[in-house]
PDB file of N, CA and C in Angstrom:
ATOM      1  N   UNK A   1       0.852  -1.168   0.000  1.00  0.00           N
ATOM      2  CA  UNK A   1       0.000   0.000   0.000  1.00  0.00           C
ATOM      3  C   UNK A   1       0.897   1.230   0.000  1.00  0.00           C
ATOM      4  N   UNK A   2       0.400   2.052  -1.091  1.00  0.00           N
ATOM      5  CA  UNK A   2       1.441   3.503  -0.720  1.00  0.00           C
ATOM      6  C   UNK A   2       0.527   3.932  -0.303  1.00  0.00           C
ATOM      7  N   UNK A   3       0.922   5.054   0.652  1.00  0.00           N
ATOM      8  CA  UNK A   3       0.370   6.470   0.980  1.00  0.00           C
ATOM      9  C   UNK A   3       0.596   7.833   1.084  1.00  0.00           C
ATOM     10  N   UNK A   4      -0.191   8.603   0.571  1.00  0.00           N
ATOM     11  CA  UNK A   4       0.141  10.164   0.587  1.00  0.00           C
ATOM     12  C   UNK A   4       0.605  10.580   2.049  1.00  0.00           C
ATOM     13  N   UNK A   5       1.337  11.412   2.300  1.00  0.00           N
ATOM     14  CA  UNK A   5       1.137  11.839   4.036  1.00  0.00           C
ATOM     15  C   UNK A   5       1.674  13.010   3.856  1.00  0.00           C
ATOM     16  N   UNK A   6       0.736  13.905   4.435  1.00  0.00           N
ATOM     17  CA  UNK A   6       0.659  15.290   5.136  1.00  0.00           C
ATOM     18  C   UNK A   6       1.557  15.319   6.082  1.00  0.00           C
ATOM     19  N   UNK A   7       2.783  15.991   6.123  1.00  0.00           N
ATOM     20  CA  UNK A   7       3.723  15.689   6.813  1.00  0.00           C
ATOM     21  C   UNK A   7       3.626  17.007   8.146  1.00  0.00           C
ATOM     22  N   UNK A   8       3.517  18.398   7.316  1.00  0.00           N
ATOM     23  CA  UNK A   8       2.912  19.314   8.262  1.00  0.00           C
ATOM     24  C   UNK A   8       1.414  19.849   7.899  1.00  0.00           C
ATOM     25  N   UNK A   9       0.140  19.492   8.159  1.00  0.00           N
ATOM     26  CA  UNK A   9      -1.095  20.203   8.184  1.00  0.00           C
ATOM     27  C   UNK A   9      -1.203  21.131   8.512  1.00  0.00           C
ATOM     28  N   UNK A  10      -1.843  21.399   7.685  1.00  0.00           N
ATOM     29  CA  UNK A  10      -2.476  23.358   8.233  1.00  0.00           C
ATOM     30  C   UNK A  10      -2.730  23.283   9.653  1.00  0.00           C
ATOM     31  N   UNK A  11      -4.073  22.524   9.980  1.00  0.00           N
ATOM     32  CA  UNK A  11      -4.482  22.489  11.052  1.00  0.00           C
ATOM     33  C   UNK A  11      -4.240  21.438  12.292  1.00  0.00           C
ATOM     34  N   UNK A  12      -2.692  20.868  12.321  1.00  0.00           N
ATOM     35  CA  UNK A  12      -2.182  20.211  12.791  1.00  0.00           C
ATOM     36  C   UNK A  12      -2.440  19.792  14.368  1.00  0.00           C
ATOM     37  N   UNK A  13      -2.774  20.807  15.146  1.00  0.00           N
ATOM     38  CA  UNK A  13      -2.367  21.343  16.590  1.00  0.00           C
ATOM     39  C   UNK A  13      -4.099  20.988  16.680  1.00  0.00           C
ATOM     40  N   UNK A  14      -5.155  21.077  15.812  1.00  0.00           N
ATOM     41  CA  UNK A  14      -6.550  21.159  16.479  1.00  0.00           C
ATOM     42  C   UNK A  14      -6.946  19.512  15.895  1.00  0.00           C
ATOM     43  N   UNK A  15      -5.774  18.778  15.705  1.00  0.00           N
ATOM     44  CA  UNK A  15      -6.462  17.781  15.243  1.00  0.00           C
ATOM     45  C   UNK A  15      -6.308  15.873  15.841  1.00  0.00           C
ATOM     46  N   UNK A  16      -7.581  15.733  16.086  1.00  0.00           N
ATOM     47  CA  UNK A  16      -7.066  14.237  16.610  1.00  0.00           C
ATOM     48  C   UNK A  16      -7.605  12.841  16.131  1.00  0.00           C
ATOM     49  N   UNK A  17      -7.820  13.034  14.664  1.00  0.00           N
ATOM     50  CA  UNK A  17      -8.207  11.649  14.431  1.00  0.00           C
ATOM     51  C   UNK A  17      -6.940  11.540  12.681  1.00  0.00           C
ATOM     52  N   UNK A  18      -6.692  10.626  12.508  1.00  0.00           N
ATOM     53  CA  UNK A  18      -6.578  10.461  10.998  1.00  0.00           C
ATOM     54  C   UNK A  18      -7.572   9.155  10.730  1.00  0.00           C
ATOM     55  N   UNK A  19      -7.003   9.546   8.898  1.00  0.00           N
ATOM     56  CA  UNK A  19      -8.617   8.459   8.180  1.00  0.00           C
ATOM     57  C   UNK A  19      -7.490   9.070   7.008  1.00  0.00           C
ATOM     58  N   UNK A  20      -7.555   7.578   6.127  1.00  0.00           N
ATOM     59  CA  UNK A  20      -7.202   7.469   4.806  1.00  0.00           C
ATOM     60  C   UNK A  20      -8.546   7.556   3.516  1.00  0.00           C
ATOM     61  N   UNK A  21      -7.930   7.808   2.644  1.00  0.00           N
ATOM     62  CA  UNK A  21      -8.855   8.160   1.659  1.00  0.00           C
ATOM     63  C   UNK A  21      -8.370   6.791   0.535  1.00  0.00           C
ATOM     64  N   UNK A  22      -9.029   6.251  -0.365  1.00  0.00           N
ATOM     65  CA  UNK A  22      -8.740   5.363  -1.953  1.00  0.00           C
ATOM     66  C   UNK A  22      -8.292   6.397  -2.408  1.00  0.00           C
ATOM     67  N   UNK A  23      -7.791   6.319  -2.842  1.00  0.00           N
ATOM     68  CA  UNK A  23      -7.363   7.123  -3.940  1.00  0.00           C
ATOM     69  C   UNK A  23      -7.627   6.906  -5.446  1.00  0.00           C
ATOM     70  N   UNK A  24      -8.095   5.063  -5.407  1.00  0.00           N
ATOM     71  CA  UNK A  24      -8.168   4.379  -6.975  1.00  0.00           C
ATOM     72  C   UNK A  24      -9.470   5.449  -7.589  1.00  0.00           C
ATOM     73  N   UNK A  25     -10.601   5.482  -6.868  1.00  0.00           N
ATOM     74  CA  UNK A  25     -12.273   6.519  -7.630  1.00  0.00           C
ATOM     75  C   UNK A  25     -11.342   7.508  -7.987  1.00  0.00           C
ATOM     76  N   UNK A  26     -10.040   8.205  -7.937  1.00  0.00           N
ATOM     77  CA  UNK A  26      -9.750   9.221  -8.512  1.00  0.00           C
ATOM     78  C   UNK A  26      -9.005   8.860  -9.443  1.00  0.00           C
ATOM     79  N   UNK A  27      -8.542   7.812 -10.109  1.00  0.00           N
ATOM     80  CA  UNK A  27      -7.469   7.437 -11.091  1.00  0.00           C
ATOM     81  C   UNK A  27      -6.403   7.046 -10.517  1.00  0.00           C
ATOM     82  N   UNK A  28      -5.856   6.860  -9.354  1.00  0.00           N
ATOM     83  CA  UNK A  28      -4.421   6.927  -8.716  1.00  0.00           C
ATOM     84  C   UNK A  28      -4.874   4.994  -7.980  1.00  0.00           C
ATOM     85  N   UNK A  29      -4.288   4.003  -8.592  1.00  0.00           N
ATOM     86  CA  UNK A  29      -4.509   3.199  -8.453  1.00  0.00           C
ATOM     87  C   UNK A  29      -3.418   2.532  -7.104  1.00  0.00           C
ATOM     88  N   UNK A  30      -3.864   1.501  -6.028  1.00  0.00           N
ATOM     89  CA  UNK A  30      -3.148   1.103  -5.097  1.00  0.00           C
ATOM     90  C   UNK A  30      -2.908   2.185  -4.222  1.00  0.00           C
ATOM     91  N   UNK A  31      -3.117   3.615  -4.655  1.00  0.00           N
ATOM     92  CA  UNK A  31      -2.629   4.572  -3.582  1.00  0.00           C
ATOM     93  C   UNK A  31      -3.668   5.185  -2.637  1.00  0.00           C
ATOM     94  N   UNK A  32      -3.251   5.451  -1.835  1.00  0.00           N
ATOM     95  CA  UNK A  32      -4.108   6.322  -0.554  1.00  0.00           C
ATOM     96  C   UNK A  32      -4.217   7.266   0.396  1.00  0.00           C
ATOM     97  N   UNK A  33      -4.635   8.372   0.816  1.00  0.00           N
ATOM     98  CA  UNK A  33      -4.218   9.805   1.191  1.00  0.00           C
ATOM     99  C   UNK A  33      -4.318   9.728   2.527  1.00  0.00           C
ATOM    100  N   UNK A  34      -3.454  10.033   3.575  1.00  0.00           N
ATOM    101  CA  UNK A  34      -3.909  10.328   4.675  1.00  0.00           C
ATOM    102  C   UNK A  34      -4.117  11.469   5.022  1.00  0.00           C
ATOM    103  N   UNK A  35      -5.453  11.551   6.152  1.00  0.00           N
ATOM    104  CA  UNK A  35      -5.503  13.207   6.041  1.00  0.00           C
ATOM    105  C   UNK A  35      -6.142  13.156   7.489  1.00  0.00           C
ATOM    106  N   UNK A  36      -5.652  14.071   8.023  1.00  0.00           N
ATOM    107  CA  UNK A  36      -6.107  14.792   9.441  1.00  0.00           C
ATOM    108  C   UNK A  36      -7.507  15.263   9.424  1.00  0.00           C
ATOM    109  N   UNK A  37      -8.219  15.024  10.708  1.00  0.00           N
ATOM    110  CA  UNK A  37      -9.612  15.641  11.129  1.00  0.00           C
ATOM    111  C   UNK A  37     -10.091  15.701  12.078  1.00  0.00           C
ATOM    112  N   UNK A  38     -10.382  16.711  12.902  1.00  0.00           N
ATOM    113  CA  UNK A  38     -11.144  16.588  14.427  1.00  0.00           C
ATOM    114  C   UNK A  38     -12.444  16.475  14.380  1.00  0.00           C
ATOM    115  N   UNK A  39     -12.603  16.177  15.509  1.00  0.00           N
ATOM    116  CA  UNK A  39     -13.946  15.838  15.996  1.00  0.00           C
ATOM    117  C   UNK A  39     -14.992  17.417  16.318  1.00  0.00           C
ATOM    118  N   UNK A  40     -15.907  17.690  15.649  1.00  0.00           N
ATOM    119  CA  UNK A  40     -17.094  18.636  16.150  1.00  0.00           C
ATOM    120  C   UNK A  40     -18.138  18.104  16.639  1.00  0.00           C
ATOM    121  N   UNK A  41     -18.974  18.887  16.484  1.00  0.00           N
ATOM    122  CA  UNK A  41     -20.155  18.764  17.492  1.00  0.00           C
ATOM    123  C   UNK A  41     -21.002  17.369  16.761  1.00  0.00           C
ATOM    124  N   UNK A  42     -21.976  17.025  17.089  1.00  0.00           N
ATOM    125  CA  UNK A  42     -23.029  16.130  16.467  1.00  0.00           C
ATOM    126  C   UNK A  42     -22.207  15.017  15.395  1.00  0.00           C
ATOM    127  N   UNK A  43     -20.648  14.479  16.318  1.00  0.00           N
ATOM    128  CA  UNK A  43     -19.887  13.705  15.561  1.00  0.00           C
ATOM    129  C   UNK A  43     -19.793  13.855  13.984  1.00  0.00           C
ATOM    130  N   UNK A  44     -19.640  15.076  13.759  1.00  0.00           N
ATOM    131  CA  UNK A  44     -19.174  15.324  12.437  1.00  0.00           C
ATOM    132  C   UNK A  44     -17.386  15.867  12.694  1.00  0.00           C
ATOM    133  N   UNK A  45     -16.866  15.725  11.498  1.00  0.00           N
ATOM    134  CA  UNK A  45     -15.221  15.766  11.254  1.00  0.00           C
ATOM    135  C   UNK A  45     -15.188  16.724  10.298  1.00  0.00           C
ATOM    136  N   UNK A  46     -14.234  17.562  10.650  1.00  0.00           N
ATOM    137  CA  UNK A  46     -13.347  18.608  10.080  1.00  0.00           C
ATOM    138  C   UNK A  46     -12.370  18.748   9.553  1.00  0.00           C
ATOM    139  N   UNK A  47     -12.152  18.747   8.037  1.00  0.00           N
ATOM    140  CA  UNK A  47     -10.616  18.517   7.310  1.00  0.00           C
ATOM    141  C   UNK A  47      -9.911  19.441   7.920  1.00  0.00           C
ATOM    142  N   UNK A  48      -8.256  18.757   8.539  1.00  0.00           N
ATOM    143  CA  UNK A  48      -7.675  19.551   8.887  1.00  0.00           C
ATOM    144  C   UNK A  48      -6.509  19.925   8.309  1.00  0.00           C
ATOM    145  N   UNK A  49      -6.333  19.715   6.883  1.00  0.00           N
ATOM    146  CA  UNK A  49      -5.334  19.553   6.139  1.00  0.00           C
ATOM    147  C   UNK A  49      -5.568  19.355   4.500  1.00  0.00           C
ATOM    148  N   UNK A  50      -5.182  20.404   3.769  1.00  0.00           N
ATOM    149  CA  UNK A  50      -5.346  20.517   2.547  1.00  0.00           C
ATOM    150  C   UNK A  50      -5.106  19.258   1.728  1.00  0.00           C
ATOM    151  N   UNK A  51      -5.985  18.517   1.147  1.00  0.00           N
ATOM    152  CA  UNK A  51      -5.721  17.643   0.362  1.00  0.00           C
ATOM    153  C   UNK A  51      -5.011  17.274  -0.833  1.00  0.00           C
ATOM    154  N   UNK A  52      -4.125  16.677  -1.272  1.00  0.00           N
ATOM    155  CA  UNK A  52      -3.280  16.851  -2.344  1.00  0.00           C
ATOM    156  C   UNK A  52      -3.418  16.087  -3.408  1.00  0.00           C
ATOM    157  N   UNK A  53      -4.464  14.616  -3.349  1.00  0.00           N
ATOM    158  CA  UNK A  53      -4.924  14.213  -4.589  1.00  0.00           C
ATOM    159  C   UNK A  53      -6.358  14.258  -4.469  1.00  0.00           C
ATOM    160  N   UNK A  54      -7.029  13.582  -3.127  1.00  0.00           N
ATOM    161  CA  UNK A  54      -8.756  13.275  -2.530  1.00  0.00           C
ATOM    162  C   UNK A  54      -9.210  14.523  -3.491  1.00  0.00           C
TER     163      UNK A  54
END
Protein backbone atom coordinates (compact mmCIF):
# COMPACT_ATOMS: atom_id res chain seq x y z
CA UNK A 1 0.00 0.00 0.00
CA UNK A 2 1.44 3.50 -0.72
CA UNK A 3 0.37 6.47 0.98
CA UNK A 4 0.14 10.16 0.59
CA UNK A 5 1.14 11.84 4.04
CA UNK A 6 0.66 15.29 5.14
CA UNK A 7 3.72 15.69 6.81
CA UNK A 8 2.91 19.31 8.26
CA UNK A 9 -1.10 20.20 8.18
CA UNK A 10 -2.48 23.36 8.23
CA UNK A 11 -4.48 22.49 11.05
CA UNK A 12 -2.18 20.21 12.79
CA UNK A 13 -2.37 21.34 16.59
CA UNK A 14 -6.55 21.16 16.48
CA UNK A 15 -6.46 17.78 15.24
CA UNK A 16 -7.07 14.24 16.61
CA UNK A 17 -8.21 11.65 14.43
CA UNK A 18 -6.58 10.46 11.00
CA UNK A 19 -8.62 8.46 8.18
CA UNK A 20 -7.20 7.47 4.81
CA UNK A 21 -8.86 8.16 1.66
CA UNK A 22 -8.74 5.36 -1.95
CA UNK A 23 -7.36 7.12 -3.94
CA UNK A 24 -8.17 4.38 -6.97
CA UNK A 25 -12.27 6.52 -7.63
CA UNK A 26 -9.75 9.22 -8.51
CA UNK A 27 -7.47 7.44 -11.09
CA UNK A 28 -4.42 6.93 -8.72
CA UNK A 29 -4.51 3.20 -8.45
CA UNK A 30 -3.15 1.10 -5.10
CA UNK A 31 -2.63 4.57 -3.58
CA UNK A 32 -4.11 6.32 -0.55
CA UNK A 33 -4.22 9.81 1.19
CA UNK A 34 -3.91 10.33 4.67
CA UNK A 35 -5.50 13.21 6.04
CA UNK A 36 -6.11 14.79 9.44
CA UNK A 37 -9.61 15.64 11.13
CA UNK A 38 -11.14 16.59 14.43
CA UNK A 39 -13.95 15.84 16.00
CA UNK A 40 -17.09 18.64 16.15
CA UNK A 41 -20.16 18.76 17.49
CA UNK A 42 -23.03 16.13 16.47
CA UNK A 43 -19.89 13.70 15.56
CA UNK A 44 -19.17 15.32 12.44
CA UNK A 45 -15.22 15.77 11.25
CA UNK A 46 -13.35 18.61 10.08
CA UNK A 47 -10.62 18.52 7.31
CA UNK A 48 -7.67 19.55 8.89
CA UNK A 49 -5.33 19.55 6.14
CA UNK A 50 -5.35 20.52 2.55
CA UNK A 51 -5.72 17.64 0.36
CA UNK A 52 -3.28 16.85 -2.34
CA UNK A 53 -4.92 14.21 -4.59
CA UNK A 54 -8.76 13.27 -2.53
Amino acid sequence: MRVVVHEEPVGRGETNWIARIALEPFGFEGLWEQVWLRRTRDDLAELCCIPLRA
